[in-house]
C-alpha atoms as a PDB file:
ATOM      1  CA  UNK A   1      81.854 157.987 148.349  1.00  0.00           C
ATOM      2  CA  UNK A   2      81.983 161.196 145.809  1.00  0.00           C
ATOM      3  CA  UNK A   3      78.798 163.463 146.176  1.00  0.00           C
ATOM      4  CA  UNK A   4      78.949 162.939 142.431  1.00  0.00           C
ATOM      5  CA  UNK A   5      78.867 159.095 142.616  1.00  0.00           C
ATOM      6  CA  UNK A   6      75.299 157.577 142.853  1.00  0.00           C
ATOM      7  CA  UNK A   7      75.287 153.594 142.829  1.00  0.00           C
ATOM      8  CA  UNK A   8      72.498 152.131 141.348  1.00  0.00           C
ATOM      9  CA  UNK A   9      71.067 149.022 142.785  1.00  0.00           C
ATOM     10  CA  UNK A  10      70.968 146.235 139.824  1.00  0.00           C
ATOM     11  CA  UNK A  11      68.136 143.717 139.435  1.00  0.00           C
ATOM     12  CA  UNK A  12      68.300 140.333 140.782  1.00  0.00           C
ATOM     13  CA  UNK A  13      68.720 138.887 137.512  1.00  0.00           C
ATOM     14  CA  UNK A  14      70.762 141.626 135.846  1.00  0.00           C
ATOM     15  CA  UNK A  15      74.756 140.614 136.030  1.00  0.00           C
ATOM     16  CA  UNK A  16      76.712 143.922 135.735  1.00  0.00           C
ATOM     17  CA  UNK A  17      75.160 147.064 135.287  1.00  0.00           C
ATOM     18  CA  UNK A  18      77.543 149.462 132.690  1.00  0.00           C
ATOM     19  CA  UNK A  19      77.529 152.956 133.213  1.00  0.00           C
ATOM     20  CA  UNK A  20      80.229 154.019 131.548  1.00  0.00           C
ATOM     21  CA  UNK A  21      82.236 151.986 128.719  1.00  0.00           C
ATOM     22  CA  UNK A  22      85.395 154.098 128.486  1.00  0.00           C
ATOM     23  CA  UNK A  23      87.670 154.132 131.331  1.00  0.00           C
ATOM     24  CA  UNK A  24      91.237 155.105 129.729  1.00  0.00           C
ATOM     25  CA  UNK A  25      92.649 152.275 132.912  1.00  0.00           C
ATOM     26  CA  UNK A  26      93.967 150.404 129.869  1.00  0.00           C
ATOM     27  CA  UNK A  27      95.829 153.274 127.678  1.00  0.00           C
ATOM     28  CA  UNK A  28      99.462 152.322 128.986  1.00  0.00           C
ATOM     29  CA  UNK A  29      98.740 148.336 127.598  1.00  0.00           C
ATOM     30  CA  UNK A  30      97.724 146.906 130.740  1.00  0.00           C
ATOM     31  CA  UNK A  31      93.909 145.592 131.267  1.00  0.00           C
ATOM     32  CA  UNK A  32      92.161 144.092 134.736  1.00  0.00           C
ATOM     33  CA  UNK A  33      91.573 140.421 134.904  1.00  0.00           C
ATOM     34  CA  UNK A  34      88.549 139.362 136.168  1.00  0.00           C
ATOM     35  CA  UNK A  35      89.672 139.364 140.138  1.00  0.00           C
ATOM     36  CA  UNK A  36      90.675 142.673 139.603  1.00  0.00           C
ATOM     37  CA  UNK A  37      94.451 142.326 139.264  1.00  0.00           C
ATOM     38  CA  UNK A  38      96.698 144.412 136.950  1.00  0.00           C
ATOM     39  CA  UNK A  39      97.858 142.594 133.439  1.00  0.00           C
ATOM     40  CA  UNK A  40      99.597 143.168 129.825  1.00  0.00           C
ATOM     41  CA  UNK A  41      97.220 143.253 127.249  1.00  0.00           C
ATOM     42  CA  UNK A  42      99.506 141.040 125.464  1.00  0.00           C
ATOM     43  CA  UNK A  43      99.310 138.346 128.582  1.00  0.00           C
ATOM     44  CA  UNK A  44      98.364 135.062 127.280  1.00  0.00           C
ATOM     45  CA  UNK A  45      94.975 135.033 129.579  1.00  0.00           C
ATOM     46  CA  UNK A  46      94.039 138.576 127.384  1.00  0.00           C
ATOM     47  CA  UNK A  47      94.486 136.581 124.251  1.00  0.00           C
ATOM     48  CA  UNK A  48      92.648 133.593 125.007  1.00  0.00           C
ATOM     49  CA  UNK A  49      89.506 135.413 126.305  1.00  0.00           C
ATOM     50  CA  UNK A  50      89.924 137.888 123.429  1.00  0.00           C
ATOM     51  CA  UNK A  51      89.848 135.548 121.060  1.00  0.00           C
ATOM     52  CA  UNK A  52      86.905 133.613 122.680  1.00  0.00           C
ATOM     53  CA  UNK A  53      84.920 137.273 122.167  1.00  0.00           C
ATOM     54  CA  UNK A  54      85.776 137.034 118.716  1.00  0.00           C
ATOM     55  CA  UNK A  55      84.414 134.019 118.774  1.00  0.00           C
ATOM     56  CA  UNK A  56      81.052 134.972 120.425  1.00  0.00           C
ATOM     57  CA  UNK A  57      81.395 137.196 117.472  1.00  0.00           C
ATOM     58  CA  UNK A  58      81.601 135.204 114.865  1.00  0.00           C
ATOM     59  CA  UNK A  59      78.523 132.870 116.699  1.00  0.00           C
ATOM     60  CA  UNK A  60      76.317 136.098 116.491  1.00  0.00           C
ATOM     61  CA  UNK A  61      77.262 136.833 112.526  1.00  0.00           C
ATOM     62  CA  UNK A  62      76.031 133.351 111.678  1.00  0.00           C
ATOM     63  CA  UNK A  63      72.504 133.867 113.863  1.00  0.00           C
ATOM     64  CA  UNK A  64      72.299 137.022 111.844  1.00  0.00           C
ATOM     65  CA  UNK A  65      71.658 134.974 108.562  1.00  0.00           C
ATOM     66  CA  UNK A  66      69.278 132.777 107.115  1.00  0.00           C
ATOM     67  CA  UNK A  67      69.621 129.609 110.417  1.00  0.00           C
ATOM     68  CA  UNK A  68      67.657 126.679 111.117  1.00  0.00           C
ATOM     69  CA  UNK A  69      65.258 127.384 114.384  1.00  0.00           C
ATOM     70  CA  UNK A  70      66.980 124.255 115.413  1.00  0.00           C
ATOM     71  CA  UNK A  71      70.348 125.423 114.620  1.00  0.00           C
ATOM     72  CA  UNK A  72      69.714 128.747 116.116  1.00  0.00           C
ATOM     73  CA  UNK A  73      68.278 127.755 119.463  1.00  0.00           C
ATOM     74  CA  UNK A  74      71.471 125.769 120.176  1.00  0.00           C
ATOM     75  CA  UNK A  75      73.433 128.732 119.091  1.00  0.00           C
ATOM     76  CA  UNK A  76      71.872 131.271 121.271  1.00  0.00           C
ATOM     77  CA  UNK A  77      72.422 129.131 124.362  1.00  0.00           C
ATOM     78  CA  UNK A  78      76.245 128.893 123.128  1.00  0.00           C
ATOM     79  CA  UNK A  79      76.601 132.388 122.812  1.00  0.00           C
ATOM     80  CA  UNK A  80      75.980 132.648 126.456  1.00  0.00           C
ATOM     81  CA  UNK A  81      78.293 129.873 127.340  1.00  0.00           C
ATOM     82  CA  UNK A  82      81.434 131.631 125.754  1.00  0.00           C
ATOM     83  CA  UNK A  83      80.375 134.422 127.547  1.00  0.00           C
ATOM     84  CA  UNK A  84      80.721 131.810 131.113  1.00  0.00           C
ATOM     85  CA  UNK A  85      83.772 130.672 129.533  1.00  0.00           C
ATOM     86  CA  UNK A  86      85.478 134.055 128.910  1.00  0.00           C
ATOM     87  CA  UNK A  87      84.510 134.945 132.549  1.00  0.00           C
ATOM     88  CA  UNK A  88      86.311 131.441 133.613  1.00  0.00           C
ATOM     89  CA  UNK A  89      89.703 132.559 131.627  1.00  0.00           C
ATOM     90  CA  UNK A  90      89.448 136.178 133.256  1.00  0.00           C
ATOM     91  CA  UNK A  91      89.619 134.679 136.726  1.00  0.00           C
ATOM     92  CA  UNK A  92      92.782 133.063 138.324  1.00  0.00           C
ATOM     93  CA  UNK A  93      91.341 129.626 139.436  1.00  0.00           C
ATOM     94  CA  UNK A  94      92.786 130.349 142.955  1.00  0.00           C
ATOM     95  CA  UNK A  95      89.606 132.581 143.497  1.00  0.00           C
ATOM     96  CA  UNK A  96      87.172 130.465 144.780  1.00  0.00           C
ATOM     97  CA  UNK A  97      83.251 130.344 144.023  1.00  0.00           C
ATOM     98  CA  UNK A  98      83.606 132.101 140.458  1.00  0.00           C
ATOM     99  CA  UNK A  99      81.700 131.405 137.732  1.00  0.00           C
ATOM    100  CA  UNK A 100      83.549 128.037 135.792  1.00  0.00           C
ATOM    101  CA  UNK A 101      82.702 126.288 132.913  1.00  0.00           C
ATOM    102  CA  UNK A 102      81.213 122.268 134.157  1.00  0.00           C
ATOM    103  CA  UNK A 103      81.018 119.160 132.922  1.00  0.00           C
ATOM    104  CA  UNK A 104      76.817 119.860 132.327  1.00  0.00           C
ATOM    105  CA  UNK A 105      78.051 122.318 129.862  1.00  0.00           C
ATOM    106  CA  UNK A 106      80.337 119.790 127.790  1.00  0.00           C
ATOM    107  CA  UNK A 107      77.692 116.910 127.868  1.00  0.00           C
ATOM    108  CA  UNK A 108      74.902 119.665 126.289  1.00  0.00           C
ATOM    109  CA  UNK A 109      77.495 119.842 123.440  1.00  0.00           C
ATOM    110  CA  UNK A 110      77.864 116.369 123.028  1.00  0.00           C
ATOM    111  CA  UNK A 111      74.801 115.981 123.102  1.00  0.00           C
ATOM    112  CA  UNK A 112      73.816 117.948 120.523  1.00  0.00           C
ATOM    113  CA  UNK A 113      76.635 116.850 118.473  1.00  0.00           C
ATOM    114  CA  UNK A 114      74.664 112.949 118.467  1.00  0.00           C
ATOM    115  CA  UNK A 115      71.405 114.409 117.644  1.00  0.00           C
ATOM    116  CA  UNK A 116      72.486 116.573 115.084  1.00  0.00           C
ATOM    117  CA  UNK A 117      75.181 113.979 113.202  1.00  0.00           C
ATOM    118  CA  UNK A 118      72.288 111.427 113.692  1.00  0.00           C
ATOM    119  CA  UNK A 119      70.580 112.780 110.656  1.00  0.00           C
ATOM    120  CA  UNK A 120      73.589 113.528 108.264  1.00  0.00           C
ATOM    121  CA  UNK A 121      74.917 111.368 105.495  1.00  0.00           C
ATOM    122  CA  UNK A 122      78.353 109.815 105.507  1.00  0.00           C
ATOM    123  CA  UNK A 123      81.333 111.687 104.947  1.00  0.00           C
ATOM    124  CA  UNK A 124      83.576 110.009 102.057  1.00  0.00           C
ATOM    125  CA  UNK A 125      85.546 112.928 101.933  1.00  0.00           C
ATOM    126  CA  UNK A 126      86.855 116.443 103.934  1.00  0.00           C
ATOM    127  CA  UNK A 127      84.129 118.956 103.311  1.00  0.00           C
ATOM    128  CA  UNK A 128      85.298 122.437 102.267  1.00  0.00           C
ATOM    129  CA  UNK A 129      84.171 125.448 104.313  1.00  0.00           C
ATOM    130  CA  UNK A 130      80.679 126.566 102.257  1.00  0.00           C
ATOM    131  CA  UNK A 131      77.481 125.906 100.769  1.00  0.00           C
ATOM    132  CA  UNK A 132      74.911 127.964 102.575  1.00  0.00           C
ATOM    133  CA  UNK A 133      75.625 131.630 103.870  1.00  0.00           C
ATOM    134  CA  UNK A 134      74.713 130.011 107.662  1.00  0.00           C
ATOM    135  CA  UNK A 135      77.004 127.002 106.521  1.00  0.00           C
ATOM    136  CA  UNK A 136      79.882 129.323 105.733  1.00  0.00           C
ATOM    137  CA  UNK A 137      79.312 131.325 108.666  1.00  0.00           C
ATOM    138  CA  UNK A 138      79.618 128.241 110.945  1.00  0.00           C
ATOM    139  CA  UNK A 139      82.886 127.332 109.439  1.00  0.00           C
ATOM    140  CA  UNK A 140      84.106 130.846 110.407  1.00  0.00           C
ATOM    141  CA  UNK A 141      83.275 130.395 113.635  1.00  0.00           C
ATOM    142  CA  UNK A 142      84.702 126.798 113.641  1.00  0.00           C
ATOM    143  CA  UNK A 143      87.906 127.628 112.964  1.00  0.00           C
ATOM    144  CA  UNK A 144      87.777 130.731 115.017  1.00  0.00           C
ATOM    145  CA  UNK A 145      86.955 128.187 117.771  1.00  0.00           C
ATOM    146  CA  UNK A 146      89.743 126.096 117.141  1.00  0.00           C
ATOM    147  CA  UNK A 147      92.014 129.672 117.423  1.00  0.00           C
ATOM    148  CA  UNK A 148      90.854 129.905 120.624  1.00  0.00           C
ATOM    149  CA  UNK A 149      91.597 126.779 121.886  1.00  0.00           C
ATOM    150  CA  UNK A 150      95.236 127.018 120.926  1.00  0.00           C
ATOM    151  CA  UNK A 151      95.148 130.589 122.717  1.00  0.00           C
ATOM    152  CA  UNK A 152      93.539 128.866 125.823  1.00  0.00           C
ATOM    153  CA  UNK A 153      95.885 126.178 125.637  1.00  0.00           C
ATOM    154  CA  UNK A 154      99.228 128.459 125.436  1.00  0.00           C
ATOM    155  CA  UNK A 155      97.894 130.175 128.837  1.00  0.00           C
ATOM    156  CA  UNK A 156      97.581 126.920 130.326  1.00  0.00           C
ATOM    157  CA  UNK A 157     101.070 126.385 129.930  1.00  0.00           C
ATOM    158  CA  UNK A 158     101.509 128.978 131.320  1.00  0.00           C
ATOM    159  CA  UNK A 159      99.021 129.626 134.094  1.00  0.00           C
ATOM    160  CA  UNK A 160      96.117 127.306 135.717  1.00  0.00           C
ATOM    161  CA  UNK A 161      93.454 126.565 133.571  1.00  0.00           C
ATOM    162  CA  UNK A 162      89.830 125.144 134.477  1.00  0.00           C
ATOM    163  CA  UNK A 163      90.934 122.207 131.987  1.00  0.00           C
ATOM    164  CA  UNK A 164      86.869 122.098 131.341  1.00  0.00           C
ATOM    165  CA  UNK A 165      87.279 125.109 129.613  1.00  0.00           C
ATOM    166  CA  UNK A 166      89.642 123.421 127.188  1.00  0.00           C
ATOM    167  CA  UNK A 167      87.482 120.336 126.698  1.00  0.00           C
ATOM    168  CA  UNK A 168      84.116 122.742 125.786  1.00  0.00           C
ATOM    169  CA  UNK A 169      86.324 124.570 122.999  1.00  0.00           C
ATOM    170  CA  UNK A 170      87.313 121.450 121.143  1.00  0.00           C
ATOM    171  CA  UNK A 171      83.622 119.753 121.624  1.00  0.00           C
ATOM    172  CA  UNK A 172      82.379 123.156 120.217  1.00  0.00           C
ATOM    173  CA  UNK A 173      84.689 123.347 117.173  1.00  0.00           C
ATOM    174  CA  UNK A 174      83.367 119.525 116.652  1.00  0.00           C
ATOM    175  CA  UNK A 175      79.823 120.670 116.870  1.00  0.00           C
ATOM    176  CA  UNK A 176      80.246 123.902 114.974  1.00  0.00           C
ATOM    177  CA  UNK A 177      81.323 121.420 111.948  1.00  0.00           C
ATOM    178  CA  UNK A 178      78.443 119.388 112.592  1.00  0.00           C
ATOM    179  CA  UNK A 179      76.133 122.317 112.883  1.00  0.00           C
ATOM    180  CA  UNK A 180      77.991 123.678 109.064  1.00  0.00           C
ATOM    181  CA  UNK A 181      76.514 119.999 107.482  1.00  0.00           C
ATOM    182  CA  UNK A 182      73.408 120.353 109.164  1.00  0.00           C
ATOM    183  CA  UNK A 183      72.763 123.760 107.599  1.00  0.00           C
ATOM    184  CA  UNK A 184      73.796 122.772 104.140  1.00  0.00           C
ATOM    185  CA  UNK A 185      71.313 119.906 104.614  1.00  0.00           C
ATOM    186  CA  UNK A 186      68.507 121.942 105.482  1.00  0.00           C
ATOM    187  CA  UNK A 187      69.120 124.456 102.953  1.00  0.00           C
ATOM    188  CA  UNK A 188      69.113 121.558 100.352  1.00  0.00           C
ATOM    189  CA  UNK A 189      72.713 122.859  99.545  1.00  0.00           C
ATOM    190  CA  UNK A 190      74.985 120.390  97.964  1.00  0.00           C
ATOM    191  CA  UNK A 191      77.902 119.648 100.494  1.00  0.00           C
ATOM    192  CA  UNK A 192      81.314 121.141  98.961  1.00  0.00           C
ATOM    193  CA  UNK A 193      83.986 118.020  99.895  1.00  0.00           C
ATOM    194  CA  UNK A 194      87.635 118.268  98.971  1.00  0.00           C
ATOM    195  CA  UNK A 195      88.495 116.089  95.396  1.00  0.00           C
ATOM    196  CA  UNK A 196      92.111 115.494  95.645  1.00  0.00           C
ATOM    197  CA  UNK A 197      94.202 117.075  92.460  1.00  0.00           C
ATOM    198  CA  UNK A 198      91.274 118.217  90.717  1.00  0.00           C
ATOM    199  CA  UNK A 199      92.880 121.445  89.215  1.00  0.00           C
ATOM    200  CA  UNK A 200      95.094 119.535  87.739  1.00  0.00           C
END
């Protein structure tokens, strides 16, 4: 080891410990995956797991606004989740014992899907992304999700996927739309819907 290179033991609890953000390892285009191997930042892995981030992103710009407590405790425990399921694209599935997203996982969406759908009206028509700021912001990160699942689907054409990581992506798009409603609802925001040819 360097005389200049101290290692700091990390807490139990505490998953990486960052010392340093800049590394300049990916100035020539190539990034590590998450077993360490060498990759093009244009690699179809990169994109899926990038686009998952933006995701996570777009999850933490609608808990920024005005969110249901219900809405919001759901989302925080997502936000973590694409955070397991960004580690699961990083990492070939050939390494063994690595963090994957599970079937649990998928059934808490579901889940919450039923007991948030439960309390909506009936759609009689496609609802247009808007009403509330938090309903907006949900239907960013709705279609953001289903961006990522195309990405994540590409790279498993092309690679192996954990196909668990596909299924969580489309239940989460379904429950981000759910979620959109929801807010409206609370807000006491009349639901925008789609009325066929009515510029005309």
């Amino acid at each position: 080891m360097p005389p200049n290179l101290r290692l700091v033991p990390r807490e139990r609890d505490e998953p990486v410990r960052l010392t340093k953000i800049y590394t300049r390892g990916g100035d020539a285009g190539e990034t590590s995956l998450g077993d360490g191997s060498r990759i093009s930042k244009l690699d179809a892995r990169i994109a899926a797991y990038g686009t998952v981030d933006e995701l996570n992103s777009a999850v933490g710009l609608t808990l920024a606004a005005d969110c249901p407590d219900d809405i919001r405790a759901v989302l925080g425990r997502v936000q973590n989740e694409l955070f397991d399921l960004g580690a699961d694209l990083s990492v070939p599935m050939e390494q063994d014992a690595r963090l994957r997203v599970t079937q649990h996982q998928v059934d808490g969406l579901e889940q919450d899907c039923d007991r948030f759908n439960a309390e909506l009206p009936e759609l009689r028509s496609f609802v247009l992304p808007g009403g509330s700021e938090a309903a907006a912001r949900l239907h960013v990160a709705r279609t953001t999700c289903r961006r990522a699942e195309r990405e994540a689907l590409v790279a498993s054409g092309l690679y192996t996927v954990n196909p668990l990581a596909l299924v969580y992506l489309n239940r989460l798009s379904d429950l981000l739309f759910i979620l959109a409603r929801a807010a409206n609802l609370a807000a006491g925001h009349q639901e925008p819907v789609w009325r066929p040819g009515s510029s005309g």
